[in-house]
N, C-alpha and C. Protein backbone atom coordinates (compact mmCIF):
# COMPACT_ATOMS: atom_id res chain seq x y z
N UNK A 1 0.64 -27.59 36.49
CA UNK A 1 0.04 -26.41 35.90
C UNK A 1 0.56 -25.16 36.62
N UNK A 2 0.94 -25.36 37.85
CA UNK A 2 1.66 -24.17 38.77
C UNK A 2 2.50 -23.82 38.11
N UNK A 3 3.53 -24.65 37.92
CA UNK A 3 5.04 -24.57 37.30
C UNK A 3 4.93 -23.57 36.18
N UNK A 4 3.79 -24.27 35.21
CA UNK A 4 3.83 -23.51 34.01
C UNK A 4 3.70 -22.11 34.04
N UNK A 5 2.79 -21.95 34.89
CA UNK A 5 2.09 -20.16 35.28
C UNK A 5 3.35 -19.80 35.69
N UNK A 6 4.27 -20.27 36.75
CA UNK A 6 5.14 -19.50 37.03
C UNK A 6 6.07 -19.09 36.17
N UNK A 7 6.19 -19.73 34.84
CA UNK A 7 7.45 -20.24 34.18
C UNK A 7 6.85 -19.02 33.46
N UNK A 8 5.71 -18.71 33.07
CA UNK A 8 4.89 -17.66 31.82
C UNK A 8 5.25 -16.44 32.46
N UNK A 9 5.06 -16.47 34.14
CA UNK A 9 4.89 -15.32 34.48
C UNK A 9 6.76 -14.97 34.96
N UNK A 10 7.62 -15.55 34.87
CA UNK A 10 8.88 -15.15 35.08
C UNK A 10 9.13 -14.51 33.78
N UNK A 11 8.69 -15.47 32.96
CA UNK A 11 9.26 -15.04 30.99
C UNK A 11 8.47 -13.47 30.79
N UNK A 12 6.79 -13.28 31.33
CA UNK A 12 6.59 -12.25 30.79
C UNK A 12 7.16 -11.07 32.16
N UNK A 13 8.17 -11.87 33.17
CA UNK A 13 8.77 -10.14 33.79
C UNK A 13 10.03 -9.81 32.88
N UNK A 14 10.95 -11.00 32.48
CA UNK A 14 11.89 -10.84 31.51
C UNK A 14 11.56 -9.72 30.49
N UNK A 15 10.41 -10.13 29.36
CA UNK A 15 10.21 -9.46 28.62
C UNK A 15 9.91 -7.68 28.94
N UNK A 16 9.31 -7.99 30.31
CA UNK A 16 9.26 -6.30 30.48
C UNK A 16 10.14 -5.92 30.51
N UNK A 17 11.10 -6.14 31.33
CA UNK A 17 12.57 -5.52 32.10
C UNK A 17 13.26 -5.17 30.65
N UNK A 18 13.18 -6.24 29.35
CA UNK A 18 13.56 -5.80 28.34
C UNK A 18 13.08 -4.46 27.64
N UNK A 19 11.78 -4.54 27.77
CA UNK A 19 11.26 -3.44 27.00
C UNK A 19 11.59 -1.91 28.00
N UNK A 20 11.64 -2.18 29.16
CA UNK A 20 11.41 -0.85 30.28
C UNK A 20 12.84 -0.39 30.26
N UNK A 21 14.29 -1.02 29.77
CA UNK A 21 15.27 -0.92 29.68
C UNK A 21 15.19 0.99 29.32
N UNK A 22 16.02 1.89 30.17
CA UNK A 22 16.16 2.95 29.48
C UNK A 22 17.95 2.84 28.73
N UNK A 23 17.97 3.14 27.81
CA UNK A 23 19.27 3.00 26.90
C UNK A 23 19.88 4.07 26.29
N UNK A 24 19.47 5.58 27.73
CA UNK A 24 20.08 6.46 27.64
C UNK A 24 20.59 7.28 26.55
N UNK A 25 19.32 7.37 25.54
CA UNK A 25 18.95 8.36 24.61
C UNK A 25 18.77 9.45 24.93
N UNK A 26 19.37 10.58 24.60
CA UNK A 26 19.36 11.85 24.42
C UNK A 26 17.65 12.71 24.94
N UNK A 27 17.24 13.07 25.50
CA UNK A 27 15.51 13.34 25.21
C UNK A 27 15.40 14.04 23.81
N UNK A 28 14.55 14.23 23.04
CA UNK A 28 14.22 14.52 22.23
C UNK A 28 13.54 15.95 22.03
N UNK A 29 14.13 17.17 21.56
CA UNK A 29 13.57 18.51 21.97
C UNK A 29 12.55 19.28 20.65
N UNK A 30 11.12 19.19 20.91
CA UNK A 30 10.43 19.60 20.05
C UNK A 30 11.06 20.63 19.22
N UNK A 31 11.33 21.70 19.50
CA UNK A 31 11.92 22.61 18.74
C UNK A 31 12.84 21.94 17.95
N UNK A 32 13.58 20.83 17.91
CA UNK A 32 14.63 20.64 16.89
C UNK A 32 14.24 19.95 16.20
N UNK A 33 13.21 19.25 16.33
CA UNK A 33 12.09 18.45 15.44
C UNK A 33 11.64 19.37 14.60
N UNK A 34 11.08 20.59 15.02
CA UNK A 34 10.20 21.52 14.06
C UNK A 34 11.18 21.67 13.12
N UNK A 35 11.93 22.25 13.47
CA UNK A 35 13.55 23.43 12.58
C UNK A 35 13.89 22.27 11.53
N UNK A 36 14.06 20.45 11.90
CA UNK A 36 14.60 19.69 10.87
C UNK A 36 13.48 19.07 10.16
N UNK A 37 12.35 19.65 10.26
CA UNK A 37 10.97 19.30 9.39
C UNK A 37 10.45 20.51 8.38
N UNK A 38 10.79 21.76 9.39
CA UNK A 38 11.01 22.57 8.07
C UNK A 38 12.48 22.70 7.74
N UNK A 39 13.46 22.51 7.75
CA UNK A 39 14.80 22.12 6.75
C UNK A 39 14.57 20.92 5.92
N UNK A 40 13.80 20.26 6.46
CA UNK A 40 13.42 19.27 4.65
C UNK A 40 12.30 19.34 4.06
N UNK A 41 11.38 20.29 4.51
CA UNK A 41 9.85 20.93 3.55
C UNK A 41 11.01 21.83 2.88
N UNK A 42 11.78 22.78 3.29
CA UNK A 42 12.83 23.72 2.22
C UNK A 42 12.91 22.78 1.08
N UNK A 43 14.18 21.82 1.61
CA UNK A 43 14.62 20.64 0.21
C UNK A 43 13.74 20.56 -0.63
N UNK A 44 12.09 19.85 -0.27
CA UNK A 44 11.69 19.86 -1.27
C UNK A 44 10.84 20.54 -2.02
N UNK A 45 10.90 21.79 -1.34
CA UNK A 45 10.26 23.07 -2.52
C UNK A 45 11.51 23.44 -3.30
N UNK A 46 12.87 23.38 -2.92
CA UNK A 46 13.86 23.98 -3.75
C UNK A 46 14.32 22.63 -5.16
N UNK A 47 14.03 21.39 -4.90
CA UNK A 47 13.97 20.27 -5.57
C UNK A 47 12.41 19.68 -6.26
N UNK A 48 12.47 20.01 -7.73
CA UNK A 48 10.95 20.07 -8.16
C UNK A 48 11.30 19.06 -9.22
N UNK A 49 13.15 18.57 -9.11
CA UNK A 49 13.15 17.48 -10.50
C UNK A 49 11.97 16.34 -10.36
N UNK A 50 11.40 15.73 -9.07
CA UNK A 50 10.84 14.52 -9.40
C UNK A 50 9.11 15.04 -10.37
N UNK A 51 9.33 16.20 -10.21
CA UNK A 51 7.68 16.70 -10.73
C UNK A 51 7.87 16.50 -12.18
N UNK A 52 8.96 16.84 -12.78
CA UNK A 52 9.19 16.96 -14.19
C UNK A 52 9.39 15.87 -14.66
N UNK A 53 9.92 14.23 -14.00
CA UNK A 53 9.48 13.12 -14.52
C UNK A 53 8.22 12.87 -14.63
N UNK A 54 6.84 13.15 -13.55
CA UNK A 54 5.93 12.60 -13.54
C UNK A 54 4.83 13.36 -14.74
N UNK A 55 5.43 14.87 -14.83
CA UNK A 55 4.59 15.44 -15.93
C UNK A 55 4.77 15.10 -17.32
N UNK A 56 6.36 14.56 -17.47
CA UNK A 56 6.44 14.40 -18.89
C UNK A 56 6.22 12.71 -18.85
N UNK A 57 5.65 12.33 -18.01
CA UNK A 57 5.41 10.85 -18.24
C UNK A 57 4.33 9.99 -19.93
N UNK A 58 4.67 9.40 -20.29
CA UNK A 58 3.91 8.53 -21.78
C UNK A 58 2.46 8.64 -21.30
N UNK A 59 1.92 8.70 -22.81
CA UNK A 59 0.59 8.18 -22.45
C UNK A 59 0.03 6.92 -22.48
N UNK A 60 -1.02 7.05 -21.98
CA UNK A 60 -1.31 5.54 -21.56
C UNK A 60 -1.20 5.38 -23.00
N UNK A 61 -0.91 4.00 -22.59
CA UNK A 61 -1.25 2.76 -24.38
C UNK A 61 -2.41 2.69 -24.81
N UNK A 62 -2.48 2.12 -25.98
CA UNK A 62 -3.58 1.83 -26.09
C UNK A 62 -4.01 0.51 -25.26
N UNK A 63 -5.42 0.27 -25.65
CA UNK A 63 -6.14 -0.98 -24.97
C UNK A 63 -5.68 -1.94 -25.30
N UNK A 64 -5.51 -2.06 -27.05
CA UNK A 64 -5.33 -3.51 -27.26
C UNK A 64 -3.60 -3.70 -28.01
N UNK A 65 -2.94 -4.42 -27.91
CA UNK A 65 -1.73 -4.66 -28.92
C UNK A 65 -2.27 -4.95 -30.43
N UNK A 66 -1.35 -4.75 -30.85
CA UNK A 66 -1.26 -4.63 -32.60
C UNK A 66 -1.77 -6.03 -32.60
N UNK A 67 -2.72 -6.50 -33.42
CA UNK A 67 -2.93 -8.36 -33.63
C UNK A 67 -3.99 -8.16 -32.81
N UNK A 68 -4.41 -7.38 -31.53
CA UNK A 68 -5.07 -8.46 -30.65
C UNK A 68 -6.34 -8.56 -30.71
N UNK A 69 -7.68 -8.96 -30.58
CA UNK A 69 -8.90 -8.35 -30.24
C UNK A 69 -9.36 -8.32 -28.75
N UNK A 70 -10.07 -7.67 -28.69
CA UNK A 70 -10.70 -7.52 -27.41
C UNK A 70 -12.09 -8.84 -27.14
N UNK A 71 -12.32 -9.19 -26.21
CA UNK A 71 -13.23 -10.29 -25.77
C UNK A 71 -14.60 -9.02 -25.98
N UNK A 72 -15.81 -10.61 -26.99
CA UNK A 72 -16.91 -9.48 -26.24
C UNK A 72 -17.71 -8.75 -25.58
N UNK A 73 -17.29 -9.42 -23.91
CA UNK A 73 -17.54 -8.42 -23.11
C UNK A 73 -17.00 -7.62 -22.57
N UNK A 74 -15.79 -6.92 -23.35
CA UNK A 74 -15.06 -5.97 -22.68
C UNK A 74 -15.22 -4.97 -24.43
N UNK A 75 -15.88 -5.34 -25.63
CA UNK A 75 -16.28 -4.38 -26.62
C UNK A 75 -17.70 -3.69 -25.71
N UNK A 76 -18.36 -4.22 -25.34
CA UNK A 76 -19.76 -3.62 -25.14
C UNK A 76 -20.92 -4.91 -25.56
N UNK A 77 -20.26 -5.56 -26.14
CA UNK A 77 -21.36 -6.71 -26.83
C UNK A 77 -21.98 -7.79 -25.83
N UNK A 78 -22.98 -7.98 -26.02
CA UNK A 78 -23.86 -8.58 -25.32
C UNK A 78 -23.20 -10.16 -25.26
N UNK A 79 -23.01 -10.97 -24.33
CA UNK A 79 -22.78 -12.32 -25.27
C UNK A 79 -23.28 -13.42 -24.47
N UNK A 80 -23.38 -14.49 -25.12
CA UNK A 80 -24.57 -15.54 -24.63
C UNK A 80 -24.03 -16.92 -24.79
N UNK A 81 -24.64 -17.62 -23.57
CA UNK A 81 -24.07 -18.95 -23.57
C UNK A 81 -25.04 -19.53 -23.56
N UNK A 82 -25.81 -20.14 -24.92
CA UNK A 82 -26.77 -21.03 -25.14
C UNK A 82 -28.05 -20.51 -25.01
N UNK A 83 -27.96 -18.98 -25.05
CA UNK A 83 -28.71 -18.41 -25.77
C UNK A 83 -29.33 -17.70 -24.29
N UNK A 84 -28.08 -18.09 -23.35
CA UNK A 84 -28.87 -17.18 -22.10
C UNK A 84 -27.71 -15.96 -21.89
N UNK A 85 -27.89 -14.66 -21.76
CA UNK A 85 -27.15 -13.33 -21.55
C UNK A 85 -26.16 -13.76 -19.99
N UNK A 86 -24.83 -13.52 -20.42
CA UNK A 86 -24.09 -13.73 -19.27
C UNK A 86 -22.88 -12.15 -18.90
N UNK A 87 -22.70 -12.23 -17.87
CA UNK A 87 -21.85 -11.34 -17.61
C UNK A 87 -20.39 -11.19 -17.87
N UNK A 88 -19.48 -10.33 -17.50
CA UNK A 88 -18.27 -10.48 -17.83
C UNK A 88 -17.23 -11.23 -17.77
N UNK A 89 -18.08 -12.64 -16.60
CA UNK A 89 -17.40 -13.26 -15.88
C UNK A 89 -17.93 -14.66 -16.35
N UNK A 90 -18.67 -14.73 -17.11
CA UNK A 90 -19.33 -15.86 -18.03
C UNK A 90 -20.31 -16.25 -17.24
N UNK A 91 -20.70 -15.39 -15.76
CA UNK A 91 -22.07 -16.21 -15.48
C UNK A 91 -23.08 -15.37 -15.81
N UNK A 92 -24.33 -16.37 -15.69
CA UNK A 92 -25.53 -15.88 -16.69
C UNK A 92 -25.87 -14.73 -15.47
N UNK A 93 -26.55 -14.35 -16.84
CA UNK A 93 -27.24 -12.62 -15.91
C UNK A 93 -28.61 -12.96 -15.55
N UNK A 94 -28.55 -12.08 -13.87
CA UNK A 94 -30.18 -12.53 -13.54
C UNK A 94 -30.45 -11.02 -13.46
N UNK A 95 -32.41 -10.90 -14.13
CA UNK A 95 -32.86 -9.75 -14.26
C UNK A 95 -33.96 -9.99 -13.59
């Protein structure tokens, strides 16, 4: 059981040394973050095509296809299984 602990605890220094690795990235300077967040809020106030797909989008369909009927609990109609009131889901309704 020693062995093992040691074996967990070598694997989880590995894994750190992996993660703590610095890989000599540039630092990162707020200001050039701001300037390239507003250079693409610009883009997309000057780009409004995707608005004009979504406004001229179809209207919804109708409910039912040509042929079909609707079940009757999705008309409004009450409907009953053996003469007891059930829900939309065919089980009986408790009142």
């Amino acid at each position: 059981m020693q062995d093992d602990l040691t074996d967990m605890l070598s694997m989880a220094d590995e894994v750190q040394d992996a993660l703590g690795q610095n890989y000599a990235t540039p630092d990162i300077d707020e200001a050039d973050l701001e300037a390239e967040l507003a250079a693409l809020g610009d883009d997309l106030g000057l780009d409004s095509g995707y608005l004009d797909q979504a406004m001229n989008a179809p209207s919804v369909p109708g409910s039912t296809l040509p042929g079909e009927s609707l079940p009757p609990s999705a008309t409004g109609a009450k409907s009953t299984q053996d003469g007891v009131p059930v829900d939309e889901f065919g089980l009986p309704q408790i009142s």
